[in-house]
Protein backbone atom coordinates (compact mmCIF):
# COMPACT_ATOMS: atom_id res chain seq x y z
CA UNK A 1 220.91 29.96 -12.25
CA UNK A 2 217.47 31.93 -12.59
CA UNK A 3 217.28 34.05 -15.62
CA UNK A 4 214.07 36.07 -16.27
CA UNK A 5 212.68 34.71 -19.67
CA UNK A 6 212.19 38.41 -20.84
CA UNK A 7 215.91 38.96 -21.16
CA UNK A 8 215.94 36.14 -24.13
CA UNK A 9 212.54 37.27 -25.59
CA UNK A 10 213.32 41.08 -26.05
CA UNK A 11 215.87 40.20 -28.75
CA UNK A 12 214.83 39.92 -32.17
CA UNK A 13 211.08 41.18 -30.92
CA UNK A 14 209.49 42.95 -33.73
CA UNK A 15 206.68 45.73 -34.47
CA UNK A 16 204.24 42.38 -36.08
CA UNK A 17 204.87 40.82 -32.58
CA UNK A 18 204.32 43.90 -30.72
CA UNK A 19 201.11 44.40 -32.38
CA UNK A 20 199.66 41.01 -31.93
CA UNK A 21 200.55 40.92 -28.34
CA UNK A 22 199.18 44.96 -27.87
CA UNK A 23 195.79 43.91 -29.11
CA UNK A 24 195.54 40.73 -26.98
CA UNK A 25 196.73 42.30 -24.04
CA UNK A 26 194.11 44.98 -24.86
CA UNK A 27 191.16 42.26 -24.69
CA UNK A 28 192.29 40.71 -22.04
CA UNK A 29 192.56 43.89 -19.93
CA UNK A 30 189.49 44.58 -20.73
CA UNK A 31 187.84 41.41 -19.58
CA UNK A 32 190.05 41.16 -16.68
CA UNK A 33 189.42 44.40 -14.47
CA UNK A 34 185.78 43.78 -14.36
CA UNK A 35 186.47 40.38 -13.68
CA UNK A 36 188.99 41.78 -10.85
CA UNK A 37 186.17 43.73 -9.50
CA UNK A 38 183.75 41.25 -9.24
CA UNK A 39 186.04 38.80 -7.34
CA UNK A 40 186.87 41.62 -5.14
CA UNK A 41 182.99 41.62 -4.40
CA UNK A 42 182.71 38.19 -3.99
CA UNK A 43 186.02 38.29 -1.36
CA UNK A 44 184.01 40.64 0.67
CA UNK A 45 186.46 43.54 -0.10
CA UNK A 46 185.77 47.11 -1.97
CA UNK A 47 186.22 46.93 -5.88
CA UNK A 48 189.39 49.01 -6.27
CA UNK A 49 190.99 46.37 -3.77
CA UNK A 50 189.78 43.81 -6.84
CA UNK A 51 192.29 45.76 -9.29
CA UNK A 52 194.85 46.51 -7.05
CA UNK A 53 195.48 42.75 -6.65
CA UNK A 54 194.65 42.08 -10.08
CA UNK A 55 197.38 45.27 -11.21
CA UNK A 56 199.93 44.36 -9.47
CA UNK A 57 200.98 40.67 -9.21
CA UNK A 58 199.89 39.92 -12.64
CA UNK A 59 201.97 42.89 -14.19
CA UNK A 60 205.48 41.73 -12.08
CA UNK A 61 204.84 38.36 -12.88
CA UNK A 62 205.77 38.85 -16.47
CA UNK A 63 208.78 40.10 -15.68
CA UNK A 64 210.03 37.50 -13.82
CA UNK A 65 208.91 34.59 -15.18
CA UNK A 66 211.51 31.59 -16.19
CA UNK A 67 209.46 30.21 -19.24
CA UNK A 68 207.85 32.27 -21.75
CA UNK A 69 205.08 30.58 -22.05
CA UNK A 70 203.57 30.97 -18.84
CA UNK A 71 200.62 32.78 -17.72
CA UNK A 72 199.32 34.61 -14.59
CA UNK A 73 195.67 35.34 -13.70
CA UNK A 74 193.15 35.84 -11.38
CA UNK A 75 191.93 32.61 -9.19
CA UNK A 76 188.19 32.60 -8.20
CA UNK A 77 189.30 29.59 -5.85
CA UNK A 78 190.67 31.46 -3.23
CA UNK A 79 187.28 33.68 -2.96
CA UNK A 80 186.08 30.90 -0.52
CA UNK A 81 189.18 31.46 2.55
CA UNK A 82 189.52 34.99 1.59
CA UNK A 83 185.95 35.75 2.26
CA UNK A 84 185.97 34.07 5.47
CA UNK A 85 189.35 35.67 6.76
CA UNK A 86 187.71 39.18 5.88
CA UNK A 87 184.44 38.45 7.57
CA UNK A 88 186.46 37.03 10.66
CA UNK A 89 189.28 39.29 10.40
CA UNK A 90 188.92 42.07 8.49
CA UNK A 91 190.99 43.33 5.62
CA UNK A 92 193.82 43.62 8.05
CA UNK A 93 194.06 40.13 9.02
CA UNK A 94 193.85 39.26 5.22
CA UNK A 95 197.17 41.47 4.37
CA UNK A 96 198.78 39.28 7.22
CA UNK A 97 197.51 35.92 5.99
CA UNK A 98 198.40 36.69 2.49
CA UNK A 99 202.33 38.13 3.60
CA UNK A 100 202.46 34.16 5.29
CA UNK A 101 200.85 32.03 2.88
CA UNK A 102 203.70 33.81 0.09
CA UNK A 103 206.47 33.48 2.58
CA UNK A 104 204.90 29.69 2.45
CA UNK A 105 204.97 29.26 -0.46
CA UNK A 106 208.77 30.58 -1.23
CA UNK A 107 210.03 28.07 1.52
CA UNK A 108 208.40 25.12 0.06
CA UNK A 109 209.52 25.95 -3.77
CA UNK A 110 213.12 26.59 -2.34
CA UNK A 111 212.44 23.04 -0.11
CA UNK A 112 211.69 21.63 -3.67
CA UNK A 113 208.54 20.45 -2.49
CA UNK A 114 206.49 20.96 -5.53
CA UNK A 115 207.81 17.55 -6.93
CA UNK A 116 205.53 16.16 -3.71
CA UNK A 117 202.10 17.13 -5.89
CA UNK A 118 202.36 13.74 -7.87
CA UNK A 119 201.63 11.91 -5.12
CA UNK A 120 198.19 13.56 -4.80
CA UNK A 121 195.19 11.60 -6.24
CA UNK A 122 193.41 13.10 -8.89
CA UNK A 123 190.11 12.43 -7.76
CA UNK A 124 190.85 14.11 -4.59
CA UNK A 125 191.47 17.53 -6.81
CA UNK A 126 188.68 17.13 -8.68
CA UNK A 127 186.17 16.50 -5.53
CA UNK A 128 188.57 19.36 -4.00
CA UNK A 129 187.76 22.09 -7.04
CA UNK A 130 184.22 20.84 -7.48
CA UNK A 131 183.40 21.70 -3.75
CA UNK A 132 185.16 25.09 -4.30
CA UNK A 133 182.54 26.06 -7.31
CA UNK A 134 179.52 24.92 -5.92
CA UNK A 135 180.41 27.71 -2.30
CA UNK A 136 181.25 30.03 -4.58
CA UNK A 137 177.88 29.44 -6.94
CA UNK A 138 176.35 30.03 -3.58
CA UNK A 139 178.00 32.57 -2.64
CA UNK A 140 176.96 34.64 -5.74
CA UNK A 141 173.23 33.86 -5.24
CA UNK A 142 172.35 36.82 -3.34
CA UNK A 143 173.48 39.12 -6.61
CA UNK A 144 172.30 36.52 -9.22
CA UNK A 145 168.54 36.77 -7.51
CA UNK A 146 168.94 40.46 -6.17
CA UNK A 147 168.10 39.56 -3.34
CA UNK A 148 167.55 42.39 -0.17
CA UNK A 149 170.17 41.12 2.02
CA UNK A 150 172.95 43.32 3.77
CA UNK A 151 175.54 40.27 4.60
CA UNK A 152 176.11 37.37 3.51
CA UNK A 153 177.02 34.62 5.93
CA UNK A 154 180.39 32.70 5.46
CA UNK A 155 179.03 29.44 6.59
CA UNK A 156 177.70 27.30 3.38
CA UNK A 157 174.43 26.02 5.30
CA UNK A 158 173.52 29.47 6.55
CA UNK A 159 173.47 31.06 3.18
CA UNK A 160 170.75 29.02 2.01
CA UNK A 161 168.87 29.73 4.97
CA UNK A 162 169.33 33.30 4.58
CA UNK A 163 168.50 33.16 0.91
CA UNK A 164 165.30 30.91 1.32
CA UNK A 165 164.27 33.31 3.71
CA UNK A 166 164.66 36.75 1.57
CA UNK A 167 163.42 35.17 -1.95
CA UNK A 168 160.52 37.42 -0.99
CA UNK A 169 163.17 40.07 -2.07
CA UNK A 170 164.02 38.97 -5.42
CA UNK A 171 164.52 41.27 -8.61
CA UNK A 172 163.02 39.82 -11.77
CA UNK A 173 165.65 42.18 -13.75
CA UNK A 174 168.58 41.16 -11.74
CA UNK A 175 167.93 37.83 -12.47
CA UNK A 176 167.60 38.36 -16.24
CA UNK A 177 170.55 40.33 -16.61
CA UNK A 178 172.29 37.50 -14.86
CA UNK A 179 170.51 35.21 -17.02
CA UNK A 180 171.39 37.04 -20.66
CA UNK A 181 174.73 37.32 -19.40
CA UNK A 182 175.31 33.88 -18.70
CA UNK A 183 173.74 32.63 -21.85
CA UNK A 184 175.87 35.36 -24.49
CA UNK A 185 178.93 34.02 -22.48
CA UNK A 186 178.22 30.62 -23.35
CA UNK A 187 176.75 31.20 -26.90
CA UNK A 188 179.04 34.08 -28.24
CA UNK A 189 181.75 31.32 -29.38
CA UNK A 190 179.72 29.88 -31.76
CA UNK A 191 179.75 33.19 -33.78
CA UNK A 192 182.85 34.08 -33.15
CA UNK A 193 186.37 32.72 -30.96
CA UNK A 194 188.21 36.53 -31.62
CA UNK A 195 186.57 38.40 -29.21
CA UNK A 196 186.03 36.61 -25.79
CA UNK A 197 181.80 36.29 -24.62
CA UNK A 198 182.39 38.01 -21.40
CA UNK A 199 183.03 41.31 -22.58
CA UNK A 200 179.99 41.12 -25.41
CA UNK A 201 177.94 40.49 -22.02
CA UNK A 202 179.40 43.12 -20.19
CA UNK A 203 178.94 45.81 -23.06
CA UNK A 204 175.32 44.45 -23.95
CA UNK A 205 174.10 44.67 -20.24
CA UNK A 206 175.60 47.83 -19.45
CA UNK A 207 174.00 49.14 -22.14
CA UNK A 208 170.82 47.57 -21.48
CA UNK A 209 170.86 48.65 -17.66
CA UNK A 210 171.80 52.35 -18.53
CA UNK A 211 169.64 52.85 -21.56
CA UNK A 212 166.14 51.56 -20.26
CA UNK A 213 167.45 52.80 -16.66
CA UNK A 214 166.44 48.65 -15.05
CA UNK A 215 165.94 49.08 -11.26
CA UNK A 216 169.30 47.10 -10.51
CA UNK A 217 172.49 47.65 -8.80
CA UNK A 218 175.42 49.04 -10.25
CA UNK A 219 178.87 49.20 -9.11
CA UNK A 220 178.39 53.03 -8.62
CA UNK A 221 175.19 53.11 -6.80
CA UNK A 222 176.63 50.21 -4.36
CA UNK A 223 179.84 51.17 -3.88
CA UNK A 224 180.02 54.91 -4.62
CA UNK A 225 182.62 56.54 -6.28
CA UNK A 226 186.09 54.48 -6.52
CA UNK A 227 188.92 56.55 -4.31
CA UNK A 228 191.28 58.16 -6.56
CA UNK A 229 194.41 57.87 -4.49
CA UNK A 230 196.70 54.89 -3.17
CA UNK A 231 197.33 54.60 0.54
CA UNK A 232 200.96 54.36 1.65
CA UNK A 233 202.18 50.83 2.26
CA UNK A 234 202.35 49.22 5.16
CA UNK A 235 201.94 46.09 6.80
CA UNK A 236 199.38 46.91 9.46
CA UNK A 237 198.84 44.19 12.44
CA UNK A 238 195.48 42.15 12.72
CA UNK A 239 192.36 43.03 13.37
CA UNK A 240 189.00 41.19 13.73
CA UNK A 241 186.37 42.42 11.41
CA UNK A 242 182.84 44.18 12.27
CA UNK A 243 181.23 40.83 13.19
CA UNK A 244 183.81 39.39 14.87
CA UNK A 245 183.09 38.91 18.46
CA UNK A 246 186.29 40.44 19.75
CA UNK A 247 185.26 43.55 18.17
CA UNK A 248 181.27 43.49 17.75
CA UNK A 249 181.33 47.42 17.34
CA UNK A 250 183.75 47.23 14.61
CA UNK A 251 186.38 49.70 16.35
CA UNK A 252 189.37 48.06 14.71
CA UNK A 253 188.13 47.08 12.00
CA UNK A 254 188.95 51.25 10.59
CA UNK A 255 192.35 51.71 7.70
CA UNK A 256 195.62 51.25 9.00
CA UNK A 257 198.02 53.13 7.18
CA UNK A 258 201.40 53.76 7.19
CA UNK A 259 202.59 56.67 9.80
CA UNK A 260 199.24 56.25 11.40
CA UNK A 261 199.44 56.79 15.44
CA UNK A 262 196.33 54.74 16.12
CA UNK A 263 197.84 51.77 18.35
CA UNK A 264 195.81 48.66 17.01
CA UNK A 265 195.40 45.73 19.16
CA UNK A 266 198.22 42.86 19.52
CA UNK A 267 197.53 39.44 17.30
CA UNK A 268 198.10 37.69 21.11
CA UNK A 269 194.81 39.36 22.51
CA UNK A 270 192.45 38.31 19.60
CA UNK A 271 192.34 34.83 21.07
């Protein structure tokens, strides 16, 4: 029978524990919402939608978990489909896909199919995850260069097409701030393993940008100010994004919230 592992690991938990376990969560928080952000970016969503996701599964996972020593995060391997499903789709269609890949996914652990996963060869994962990093590495060149683009295409081939034809464009600071932040996350360990390299880059370059006021772009001056409020939930039907040629002038492609009296179109006429 399931038991939540939490139930066993509350008893006997003391204030030494609780201290250890505050500060680490503390670090990692503090690396993980901007790391939330920027793979909300990189999905082709807004940045709060970043934390939301990041917020909310992670935090529940905890306290469900059947092992203790188990950990959730954030995967930068589904960036690749869930950028294409938003640029197809919008972020409708992407609330739908991700309601049937988890309804998936309980079937097949209740099917006990996960046993199946030793039959898969390891090369094949390793070719599989490789190919995953190198579209996202592309995907992130348009930021790394600061390059003047508005959109990125989804197809692999057509980015570097786009790219090669804005390099033109590029920012000499971008690319150094993406540069120094790459190398402090790399070198930091060598000083020290207690405090993670990611968020000695983030603090260094933020500093940096604001202080000597570098012509880049920030989160703020991209995005604008973060909403402060939480739509209702819902489960709003699918809609094909701005670019999508069911709906080239993006006219379902606005929120869908709960209550709302907008009729959206039917899933059977996007075909």
């Amino acid at each position: 029978m399931f038991r939540p592992k939490l139930l066993d690991t509350i008893k006997g938990y003391t204030g030494a524990q609780l201290l250890r376990d505050g500060l680490a969560g503390l670090i990692v928080g503090i690396v993980a919402l901007p790391l939330a952000i920027a793979f909300g970016i990189a999905s082709g969503v807004s940045p709060e939608k970043g934390l939301f996701t990041a917020i909310t599964p992670v935090s529940s996972f905890r306290h469900w978990a059947a092992v203790g020593c188990r950990s959730a995060a954030l995967r930068e391997l589904f960036i690749v489909i869930v950028y294409g499903i938003v640029q197809q789709y919008g972020i409708n269609g992407l609330i739908i896909a991700t309601f049937l890949a988890g309804i998936m996914l309980i079937v097949m652990g209740m099917a006990g199919l996960g046993t199946v996963i030793k039959f898969i060869p390891y090369p094949l994962v390793v070719g599989f995850t490789s190919g995953i990093a190198l579209v996202i590495f592309s995907s992130q060149m348009k930021d790394l260069l600061g390059l003047d683009i508005k959109t990125v295409p989804a197809d692999f081939l057509e980015k570097w097409r786009i790219y090669a034809a804005h390099l033109g464009s590029m920012n000499p600071y971008a690319f150094l701030i993406a540069l120094g932040t790459i190398l402090i996350t790399f070198l930091w360990p060598r000083i020290t393993y207690k405090i993670p390299g990611s968020l000695i880059a983030i603090l260094i370059t933020t500093l940096l940008v604001q202080f000597f006021h570098l012509p880049v772009e920030t989160i703020g001056s991209r995005f604008g100010q973060f909403s402060s409020t939480v739509a209702s939930p819902g489960i709003p039907p699918p809609r094909p994004g701005n670019d999508s040629p069911h709906d080239p002038a993006g006219v379902y492609d606005r929120p869908c919230l709960a209550g709302s009296s907008h009729c959206c179109r039917p899933w059977w006429q996007m075909a």
